[in-house]
N, C-alpha and C. Protein backbone atom coordinates (compact mmCIF):
# COMPACT_ATOMS: atom_id res chain seq x y z
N UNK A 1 0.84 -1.17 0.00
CA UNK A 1 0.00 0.00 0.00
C UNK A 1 0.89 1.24 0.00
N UNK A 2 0.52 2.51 -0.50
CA UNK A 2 0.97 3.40 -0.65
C UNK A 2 0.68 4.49 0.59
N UNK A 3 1.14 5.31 1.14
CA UNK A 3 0.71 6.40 1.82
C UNK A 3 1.02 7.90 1.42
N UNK A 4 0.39 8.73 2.03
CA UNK A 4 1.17 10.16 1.39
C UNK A 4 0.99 11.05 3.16
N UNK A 5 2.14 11.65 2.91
CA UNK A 5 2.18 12.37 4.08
C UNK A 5 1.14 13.38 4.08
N UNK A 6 0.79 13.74 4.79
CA UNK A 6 -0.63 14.91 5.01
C UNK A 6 -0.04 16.23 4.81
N UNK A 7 1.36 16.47 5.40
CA UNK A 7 2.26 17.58 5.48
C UNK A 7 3.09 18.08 4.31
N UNK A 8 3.59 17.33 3.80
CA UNK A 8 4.26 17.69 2.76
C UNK A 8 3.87 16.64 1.35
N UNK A 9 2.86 15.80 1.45
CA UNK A 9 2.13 15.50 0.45
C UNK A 9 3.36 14.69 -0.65
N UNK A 10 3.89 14.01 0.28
CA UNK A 10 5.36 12.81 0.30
C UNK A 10 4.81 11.53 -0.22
N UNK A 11 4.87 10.70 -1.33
CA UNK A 11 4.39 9.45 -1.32
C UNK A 11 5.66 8.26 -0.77
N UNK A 12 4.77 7.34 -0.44
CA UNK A 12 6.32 6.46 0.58
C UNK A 12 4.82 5.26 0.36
N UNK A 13 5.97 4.10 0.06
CA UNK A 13 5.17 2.76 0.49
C UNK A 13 4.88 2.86 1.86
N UNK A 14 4.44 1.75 2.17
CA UNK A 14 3.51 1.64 3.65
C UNK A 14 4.95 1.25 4.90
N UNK A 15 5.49 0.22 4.14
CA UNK A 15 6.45 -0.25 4.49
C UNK A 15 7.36 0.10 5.54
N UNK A 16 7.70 1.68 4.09
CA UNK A 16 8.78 2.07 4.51
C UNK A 16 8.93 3.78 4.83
N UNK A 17 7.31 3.99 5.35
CA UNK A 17 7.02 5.30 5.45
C UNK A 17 8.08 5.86 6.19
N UNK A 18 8.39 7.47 6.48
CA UNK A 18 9.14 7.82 7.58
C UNK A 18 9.20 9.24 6.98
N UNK A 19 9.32 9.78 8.09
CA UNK A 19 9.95 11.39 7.42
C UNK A 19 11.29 11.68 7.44
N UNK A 20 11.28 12.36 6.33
CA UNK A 20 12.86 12.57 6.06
C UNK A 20 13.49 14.05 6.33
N UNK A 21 12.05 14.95 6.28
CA UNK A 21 12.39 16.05 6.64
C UNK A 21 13.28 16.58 7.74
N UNK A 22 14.33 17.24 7.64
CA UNK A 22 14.96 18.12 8.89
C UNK A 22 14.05 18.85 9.73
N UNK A 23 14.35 18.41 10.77
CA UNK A 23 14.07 18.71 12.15
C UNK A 23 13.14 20.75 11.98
N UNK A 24 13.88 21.37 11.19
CA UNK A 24 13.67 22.72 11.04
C UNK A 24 12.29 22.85 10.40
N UNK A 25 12.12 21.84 9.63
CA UNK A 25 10.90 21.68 8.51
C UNK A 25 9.95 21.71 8.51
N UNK A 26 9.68 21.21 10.11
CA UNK A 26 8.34 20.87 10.57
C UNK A 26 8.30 20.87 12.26
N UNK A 27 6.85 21.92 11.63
CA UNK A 27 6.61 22.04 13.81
C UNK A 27 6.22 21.53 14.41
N UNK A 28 5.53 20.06 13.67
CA UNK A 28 4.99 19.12 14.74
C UNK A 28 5.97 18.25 15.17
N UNK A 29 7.23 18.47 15.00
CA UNK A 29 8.38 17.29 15.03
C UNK A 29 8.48 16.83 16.36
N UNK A 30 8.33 17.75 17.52
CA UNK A 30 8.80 17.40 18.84
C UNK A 30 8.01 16.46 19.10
N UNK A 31 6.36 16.15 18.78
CA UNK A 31 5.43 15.13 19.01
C UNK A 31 5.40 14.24 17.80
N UNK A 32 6.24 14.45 16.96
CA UNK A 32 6.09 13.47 15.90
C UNK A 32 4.96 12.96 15.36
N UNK A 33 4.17 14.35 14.96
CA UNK A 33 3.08 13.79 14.42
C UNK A 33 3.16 13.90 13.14
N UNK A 34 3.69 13.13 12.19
CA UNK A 34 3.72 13.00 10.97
C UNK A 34 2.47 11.90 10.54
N UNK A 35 1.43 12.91 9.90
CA UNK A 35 0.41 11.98 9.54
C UNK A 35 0.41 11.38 8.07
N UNK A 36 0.04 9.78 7.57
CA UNK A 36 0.21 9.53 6.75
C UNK A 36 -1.08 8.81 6.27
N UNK A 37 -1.95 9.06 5.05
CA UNK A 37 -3.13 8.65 5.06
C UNK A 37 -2.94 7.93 3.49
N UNK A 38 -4.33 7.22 3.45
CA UNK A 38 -4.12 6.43 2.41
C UNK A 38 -4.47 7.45 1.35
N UNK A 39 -4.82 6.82 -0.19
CA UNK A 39 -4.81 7.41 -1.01
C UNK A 39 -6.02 7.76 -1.60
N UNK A 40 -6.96 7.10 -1.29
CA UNK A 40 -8.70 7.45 -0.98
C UNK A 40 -8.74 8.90 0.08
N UNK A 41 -8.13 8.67 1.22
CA UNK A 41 -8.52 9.79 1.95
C UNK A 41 -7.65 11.32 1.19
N UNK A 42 -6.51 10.90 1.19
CA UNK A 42 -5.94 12.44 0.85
C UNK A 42 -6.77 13.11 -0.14
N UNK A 43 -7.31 12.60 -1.24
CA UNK A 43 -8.00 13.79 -1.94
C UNK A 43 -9.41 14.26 -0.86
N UNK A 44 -10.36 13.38 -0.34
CA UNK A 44 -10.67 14.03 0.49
C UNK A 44 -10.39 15.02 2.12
N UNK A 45 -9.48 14.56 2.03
CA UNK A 45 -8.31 15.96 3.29
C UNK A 45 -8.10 16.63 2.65
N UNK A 46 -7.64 16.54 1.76
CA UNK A 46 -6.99 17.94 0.52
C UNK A 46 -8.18 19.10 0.59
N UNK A 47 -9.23 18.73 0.00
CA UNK A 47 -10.26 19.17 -0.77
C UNK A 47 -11.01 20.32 0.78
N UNK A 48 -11.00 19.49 1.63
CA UNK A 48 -11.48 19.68 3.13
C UNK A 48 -10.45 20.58 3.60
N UNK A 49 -9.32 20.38 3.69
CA UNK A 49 -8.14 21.85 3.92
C UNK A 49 -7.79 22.78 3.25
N UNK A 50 -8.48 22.60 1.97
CA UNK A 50 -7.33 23.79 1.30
C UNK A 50 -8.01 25.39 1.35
N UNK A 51 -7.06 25.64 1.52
CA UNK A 51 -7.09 27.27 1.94
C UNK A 51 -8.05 27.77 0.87
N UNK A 52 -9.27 28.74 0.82
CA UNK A 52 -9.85 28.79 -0.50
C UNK A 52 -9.34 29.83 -0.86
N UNK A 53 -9.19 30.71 -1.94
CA UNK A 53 -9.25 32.39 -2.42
C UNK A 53 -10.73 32.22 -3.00
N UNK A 54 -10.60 33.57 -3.09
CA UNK A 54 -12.16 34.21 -3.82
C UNK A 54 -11.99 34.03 -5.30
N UNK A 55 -12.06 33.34 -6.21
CA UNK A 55 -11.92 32.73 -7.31
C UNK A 55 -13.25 33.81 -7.90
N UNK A 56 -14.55 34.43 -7.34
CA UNK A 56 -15.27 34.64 -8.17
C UNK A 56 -14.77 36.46 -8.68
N UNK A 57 -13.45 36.48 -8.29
CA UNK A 57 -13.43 37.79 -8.91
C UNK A 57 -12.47 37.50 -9.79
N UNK A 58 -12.35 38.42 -11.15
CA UNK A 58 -11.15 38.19 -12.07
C UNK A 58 -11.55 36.99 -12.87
N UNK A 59 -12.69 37.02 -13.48
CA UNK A 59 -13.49 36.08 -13.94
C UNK A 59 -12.66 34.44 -13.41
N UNK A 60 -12.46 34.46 -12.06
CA UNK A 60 -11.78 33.28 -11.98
C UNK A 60 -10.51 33.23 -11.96
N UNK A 61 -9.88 34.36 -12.68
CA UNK A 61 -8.79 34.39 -12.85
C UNK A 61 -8.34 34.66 -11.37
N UNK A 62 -7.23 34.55 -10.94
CA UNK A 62 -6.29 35.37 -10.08
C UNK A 62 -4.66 36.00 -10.12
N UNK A 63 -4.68 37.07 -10.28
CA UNK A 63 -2.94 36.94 -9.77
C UNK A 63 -1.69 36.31 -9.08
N UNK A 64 -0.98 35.34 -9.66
CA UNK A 64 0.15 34.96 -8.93
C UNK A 64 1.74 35.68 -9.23
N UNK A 65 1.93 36.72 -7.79
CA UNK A 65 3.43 36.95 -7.92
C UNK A 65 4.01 35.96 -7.37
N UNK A 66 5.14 35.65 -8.31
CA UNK A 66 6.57 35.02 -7.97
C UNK A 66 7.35 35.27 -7.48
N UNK A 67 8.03 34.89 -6.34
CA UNK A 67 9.37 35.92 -5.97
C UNK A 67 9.98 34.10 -5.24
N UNK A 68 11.50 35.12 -5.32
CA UNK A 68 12.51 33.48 -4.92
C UNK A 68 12.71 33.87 -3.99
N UNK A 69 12.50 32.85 -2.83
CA UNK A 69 12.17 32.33 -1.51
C UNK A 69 13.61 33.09 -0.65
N UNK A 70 14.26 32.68 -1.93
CA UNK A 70 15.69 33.39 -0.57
C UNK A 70 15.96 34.62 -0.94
N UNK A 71 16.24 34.94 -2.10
CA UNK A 71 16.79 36.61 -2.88
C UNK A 71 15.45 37.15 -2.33
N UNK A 72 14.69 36.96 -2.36
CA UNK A 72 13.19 38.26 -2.78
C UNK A 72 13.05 38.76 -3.52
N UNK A 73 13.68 38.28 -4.75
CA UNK A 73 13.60 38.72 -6.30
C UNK A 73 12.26 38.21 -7.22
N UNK A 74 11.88 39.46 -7.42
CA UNK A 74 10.60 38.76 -8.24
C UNK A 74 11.17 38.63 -9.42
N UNK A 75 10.13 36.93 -9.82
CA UNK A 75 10.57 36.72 -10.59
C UNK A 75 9.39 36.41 -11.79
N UNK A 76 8.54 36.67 -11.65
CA UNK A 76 7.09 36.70 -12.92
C UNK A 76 6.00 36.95 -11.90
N UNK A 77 4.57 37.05 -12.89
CA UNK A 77 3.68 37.18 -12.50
C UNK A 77 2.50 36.55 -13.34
N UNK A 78 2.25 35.34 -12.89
CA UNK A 78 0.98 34.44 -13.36
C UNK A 78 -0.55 34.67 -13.15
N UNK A 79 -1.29 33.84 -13.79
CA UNK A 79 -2.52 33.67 -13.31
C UNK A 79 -2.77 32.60 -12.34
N UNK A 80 -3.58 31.65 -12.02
CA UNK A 80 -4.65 31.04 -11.38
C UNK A 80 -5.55 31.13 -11.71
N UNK A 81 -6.33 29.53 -11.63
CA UNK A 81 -7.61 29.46 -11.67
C UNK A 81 -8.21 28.36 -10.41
N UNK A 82 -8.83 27.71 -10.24
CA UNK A 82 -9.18 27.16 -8.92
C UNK A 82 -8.05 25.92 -8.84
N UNK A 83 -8.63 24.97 -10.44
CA UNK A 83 -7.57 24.38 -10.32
C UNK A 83 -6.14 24.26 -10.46
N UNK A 84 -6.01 25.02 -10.93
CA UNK A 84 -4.20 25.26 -10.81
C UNK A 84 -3.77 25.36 -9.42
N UNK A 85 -4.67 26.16 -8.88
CA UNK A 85 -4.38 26.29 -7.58
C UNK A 85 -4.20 25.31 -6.52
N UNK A 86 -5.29 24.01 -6.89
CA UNK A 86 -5.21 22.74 -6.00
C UNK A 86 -4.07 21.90 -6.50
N UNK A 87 -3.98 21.85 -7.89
CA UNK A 87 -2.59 21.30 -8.31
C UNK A 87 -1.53 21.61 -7.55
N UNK A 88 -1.10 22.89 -7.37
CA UNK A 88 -0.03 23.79 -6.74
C UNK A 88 -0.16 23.23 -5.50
N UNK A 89 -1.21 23.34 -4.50
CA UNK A 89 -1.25 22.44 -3.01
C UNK A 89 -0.78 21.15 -2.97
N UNK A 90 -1.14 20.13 -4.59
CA UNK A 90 -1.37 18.70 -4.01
C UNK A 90 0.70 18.39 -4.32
N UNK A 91 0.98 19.46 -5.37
CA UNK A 91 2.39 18.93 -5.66
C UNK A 91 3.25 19.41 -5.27
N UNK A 92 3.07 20.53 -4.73
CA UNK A 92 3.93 21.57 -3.95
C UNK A 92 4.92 22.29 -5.36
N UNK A 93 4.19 22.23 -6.41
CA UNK A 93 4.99 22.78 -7.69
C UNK A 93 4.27 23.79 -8.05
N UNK A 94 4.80 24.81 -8.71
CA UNK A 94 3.50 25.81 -9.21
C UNK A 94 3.32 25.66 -10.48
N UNK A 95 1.48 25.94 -10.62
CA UNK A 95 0.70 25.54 -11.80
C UNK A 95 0.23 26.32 -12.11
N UNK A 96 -0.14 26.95 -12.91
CA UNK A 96 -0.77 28.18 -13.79
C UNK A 96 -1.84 28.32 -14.70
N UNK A 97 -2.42 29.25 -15.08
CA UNK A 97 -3.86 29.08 -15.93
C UNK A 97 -3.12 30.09 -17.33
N UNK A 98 -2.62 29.52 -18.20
CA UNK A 98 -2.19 30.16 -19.64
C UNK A 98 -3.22 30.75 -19.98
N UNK A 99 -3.41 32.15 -20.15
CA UNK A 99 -4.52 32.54 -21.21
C UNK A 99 -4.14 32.51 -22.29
N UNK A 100 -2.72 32.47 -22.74
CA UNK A 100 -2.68 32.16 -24.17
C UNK A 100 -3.63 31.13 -24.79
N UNK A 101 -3.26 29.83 -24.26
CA UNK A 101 -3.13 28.41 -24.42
C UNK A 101 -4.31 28.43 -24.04
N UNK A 102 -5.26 28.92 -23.19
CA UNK A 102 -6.49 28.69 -22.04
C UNK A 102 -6.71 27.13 -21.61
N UNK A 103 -5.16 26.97 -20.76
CA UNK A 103 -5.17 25.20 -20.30
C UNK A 103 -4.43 25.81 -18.86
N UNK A 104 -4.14 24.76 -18.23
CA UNK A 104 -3.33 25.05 -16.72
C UNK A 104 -1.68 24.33 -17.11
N UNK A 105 -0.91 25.00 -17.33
CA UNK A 105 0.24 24.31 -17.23
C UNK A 105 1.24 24.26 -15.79
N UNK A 106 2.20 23.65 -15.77
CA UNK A 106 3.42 23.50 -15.03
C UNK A 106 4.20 23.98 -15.38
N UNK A 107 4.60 25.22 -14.45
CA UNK A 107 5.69 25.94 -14.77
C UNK A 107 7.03 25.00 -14.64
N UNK A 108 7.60 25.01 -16.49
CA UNK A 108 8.62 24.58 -16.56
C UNK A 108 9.18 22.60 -16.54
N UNK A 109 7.54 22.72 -17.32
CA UNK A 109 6.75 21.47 -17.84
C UNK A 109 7.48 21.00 -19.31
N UNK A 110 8.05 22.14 -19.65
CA UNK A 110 8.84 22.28 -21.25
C UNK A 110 10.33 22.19 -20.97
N UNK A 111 10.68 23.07 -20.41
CA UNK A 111 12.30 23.86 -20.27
C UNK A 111 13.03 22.69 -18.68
N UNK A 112 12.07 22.22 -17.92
CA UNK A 112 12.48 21.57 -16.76
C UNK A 112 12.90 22.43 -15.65
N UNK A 113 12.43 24.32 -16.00
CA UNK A 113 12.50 25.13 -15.00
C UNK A 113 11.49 25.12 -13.82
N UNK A 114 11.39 24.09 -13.19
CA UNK A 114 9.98 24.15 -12.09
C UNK A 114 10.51 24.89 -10.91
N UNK A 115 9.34 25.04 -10.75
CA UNK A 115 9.16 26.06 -9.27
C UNK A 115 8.78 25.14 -8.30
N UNK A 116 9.38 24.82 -7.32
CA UNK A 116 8.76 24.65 -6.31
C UNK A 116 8.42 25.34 -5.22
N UNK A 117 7.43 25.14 -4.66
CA UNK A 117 6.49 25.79 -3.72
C UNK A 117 7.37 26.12 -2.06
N UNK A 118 8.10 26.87 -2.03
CA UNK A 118 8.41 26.85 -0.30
C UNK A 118 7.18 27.58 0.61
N UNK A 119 6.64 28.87 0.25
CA UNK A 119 5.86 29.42 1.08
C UNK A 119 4.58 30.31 0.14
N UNK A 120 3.53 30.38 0.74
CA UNK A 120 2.57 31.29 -0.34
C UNK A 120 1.65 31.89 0.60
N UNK A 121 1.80 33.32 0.32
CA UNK A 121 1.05 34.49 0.69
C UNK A 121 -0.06 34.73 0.43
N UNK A 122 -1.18 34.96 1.42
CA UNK A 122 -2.32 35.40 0.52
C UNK A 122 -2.82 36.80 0.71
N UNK A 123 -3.11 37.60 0.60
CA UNK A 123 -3.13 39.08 0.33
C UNK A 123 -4.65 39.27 1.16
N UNK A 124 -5.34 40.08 1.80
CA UNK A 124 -6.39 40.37 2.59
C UNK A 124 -7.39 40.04 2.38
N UNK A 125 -7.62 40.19 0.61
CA UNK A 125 -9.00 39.96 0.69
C UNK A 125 -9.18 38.67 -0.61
N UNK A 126 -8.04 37.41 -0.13
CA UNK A 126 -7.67 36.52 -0.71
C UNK A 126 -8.33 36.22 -2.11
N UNK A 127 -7.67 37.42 -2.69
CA UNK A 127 -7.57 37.21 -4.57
C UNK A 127 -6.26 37.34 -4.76
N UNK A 128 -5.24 37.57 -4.39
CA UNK A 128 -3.87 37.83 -4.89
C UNK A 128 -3.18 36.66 -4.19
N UNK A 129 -2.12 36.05 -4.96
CA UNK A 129 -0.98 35.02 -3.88
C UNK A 129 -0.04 35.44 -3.88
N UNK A 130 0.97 35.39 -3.21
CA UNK A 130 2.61 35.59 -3.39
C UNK A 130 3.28 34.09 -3.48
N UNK A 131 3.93 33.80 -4.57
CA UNK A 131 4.26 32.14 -4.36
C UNK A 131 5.81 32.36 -4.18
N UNK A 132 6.59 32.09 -2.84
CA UNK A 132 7.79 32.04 -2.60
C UNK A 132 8.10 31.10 -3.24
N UNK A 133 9.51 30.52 -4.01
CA UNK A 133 9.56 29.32 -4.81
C UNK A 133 10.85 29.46 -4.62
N UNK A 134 11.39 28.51 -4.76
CA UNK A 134 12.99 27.93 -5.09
C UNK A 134 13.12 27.45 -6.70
N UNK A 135 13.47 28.67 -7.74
CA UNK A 135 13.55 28.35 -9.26
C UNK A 135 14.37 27.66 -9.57
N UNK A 136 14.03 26.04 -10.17
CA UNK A 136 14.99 25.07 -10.74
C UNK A 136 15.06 26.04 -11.44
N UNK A 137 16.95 24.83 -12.48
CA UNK A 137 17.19 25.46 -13.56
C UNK A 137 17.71 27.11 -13.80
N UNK A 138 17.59 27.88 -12.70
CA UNK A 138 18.10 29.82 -12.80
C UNK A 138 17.11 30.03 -13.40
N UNK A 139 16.19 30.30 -14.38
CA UNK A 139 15.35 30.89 -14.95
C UNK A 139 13.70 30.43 -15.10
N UNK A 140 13.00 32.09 -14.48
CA UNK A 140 11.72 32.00 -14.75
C UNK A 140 11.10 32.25 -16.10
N UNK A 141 11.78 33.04 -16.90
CA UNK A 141 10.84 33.90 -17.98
C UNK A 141 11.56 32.78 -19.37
N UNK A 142 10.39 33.04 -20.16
CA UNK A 142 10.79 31.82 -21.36
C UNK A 142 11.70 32.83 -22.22
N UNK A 143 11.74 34.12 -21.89
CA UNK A 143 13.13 34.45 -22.89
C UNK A 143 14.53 34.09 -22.18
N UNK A 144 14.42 33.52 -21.52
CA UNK A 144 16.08 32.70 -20.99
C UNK A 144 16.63 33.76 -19.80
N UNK A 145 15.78 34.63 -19.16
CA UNK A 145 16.36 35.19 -18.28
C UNK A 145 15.78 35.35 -17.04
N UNK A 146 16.82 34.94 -15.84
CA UNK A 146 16.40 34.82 -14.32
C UNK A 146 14.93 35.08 -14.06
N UNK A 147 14.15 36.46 -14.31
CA UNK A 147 13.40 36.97 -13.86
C UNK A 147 12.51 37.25 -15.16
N UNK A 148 11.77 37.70 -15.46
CA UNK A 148 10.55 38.13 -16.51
C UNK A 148 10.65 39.76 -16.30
N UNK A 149 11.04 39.88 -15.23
CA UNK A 149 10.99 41.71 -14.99
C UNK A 149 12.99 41.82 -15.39
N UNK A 150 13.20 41.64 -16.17
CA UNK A 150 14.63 41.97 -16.87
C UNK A 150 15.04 43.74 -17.53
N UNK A 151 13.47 44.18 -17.75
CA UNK A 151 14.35 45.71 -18.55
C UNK A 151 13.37 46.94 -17.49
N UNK A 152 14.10 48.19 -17.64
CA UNK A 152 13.58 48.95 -17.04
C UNK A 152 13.22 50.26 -18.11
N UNK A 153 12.16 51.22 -17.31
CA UNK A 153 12.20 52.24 -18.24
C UNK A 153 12.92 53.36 -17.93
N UNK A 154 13.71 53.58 -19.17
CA UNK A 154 14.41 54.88 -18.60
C UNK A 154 14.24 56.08 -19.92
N UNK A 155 13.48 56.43 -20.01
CA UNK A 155 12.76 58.17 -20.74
C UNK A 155 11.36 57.31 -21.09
N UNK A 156 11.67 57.43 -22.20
CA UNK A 156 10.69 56.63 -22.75
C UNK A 156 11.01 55.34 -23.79
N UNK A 157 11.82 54.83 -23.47
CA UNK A 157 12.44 53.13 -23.53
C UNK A 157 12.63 52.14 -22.23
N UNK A 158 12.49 51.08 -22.98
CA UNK A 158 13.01 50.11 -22.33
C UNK A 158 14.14 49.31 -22.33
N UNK A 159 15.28 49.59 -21.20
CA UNK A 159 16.56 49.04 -20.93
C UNK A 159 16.80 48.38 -20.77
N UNK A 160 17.46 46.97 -21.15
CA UNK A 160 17.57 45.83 -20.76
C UNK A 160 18.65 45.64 -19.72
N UNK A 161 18.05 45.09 -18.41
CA UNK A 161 19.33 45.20 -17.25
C UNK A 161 19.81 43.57 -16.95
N UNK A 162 19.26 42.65 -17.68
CA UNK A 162 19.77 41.51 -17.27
C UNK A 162 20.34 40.89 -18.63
N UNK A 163 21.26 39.51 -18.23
CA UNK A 163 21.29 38.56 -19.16
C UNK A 163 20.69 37.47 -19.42
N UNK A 164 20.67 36.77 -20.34
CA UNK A 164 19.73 35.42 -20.53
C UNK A 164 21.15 34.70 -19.47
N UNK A 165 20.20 33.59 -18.96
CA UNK A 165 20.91 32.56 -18.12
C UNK A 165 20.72 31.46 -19.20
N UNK A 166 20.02 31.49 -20.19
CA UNK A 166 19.69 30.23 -21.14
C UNK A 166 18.64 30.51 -22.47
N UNK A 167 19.57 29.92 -23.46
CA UNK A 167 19.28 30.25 -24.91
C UNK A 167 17.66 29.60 -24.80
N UNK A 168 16.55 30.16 -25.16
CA UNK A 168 15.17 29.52 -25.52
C UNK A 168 15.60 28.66 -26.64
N UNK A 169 15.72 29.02 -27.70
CA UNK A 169 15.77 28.31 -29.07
C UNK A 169 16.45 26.99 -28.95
N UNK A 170 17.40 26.75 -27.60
CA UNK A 170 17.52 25.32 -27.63
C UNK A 170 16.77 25.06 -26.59
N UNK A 171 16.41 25.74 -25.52
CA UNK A 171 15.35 24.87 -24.88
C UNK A 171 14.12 24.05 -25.66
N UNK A 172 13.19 25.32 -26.14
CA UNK A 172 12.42 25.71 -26.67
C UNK A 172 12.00 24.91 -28.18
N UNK A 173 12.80 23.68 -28.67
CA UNK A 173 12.72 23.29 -29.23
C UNK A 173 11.61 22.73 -29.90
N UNK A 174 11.01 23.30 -31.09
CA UNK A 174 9.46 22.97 -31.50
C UNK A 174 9.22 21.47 -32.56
């Protein structure tokens, strides 16, 4: 049988469950309550915990800023839609609502730049997130550079203040 941790949403045979997390990771550690449920229940715990936002404003849509967990460098700014949003809880990866595309992708589902989830903000009147992330790979923005906010304005242009960390055209391969 399979289990998944309740906490960090960890799959581990039954076997050979255990947490691996450092001591720092987690505040229930001193009582060791690392809960591990089967795989029937977690989608219903999931569904039953998850934090909601107000999804009915922004036709659904919502704002997600990016910023990296340790710099505080923002690094893009996404949408959301409900489900992207539960994706983002169940994998601890961040998921997005493309309006290009109008599908939910995985950031870095293409390039292997994923985000993972360390901490997420929710703003007062929970329509906005802040998603702290640790950016695989150095780069958020699909033109190959760290951040998506790369140029600034200075008169009336735009300056480019960064470099690409990585060529698209070979990522990006069509």
């Amino acid at each position: 049988m399979e289990l998944i941790c309740e906490k960090y949403r960890e799959k581990e045979a039954a076997a050979i469950a255990r947490c691996r997390r450092p001591r720092e990771h987690c505040k229930f550690r001193s009582s060791c309550m690392i809960n591990f449920l089967t795989r029937e229940n977690a989608k219903r715990k999931e569904e039953e915990n998850a934090p909601m936002l107000d999804f009915s404003k922004g036709s659904g849509l919502l704002p997600a800023i990016v910023q990296d967990h340790a710099s505080n460098e923002v690094l893009m700014l996404a949408y959301i839609n409900e489900e992207a949003w539960r994706q983002t809880l169940v994998t601890g990866k961040a998921h997005y609502w493309s309006r290009s595309r109008n599908k939910i992708w995985l950031k870095g589902e293409t390039s292997g730049h994923i985000q993972e989830i360390r901490e997420i903000l929710v703003d007062c009147d929970a329509d906005t997130v802040v998603y702290r992330v640790e950016q695989l790979g150095g780069a958020a923005c699909h033109t190959g550079h760290r951040s998506c906010f790369y140029r600034r304005v200075a008169g009336n242009e735009l300056e480019v203040i960064a470099v690409p960390v990585f060529d698209p055209a070979e990522v990006y391969r069509k």
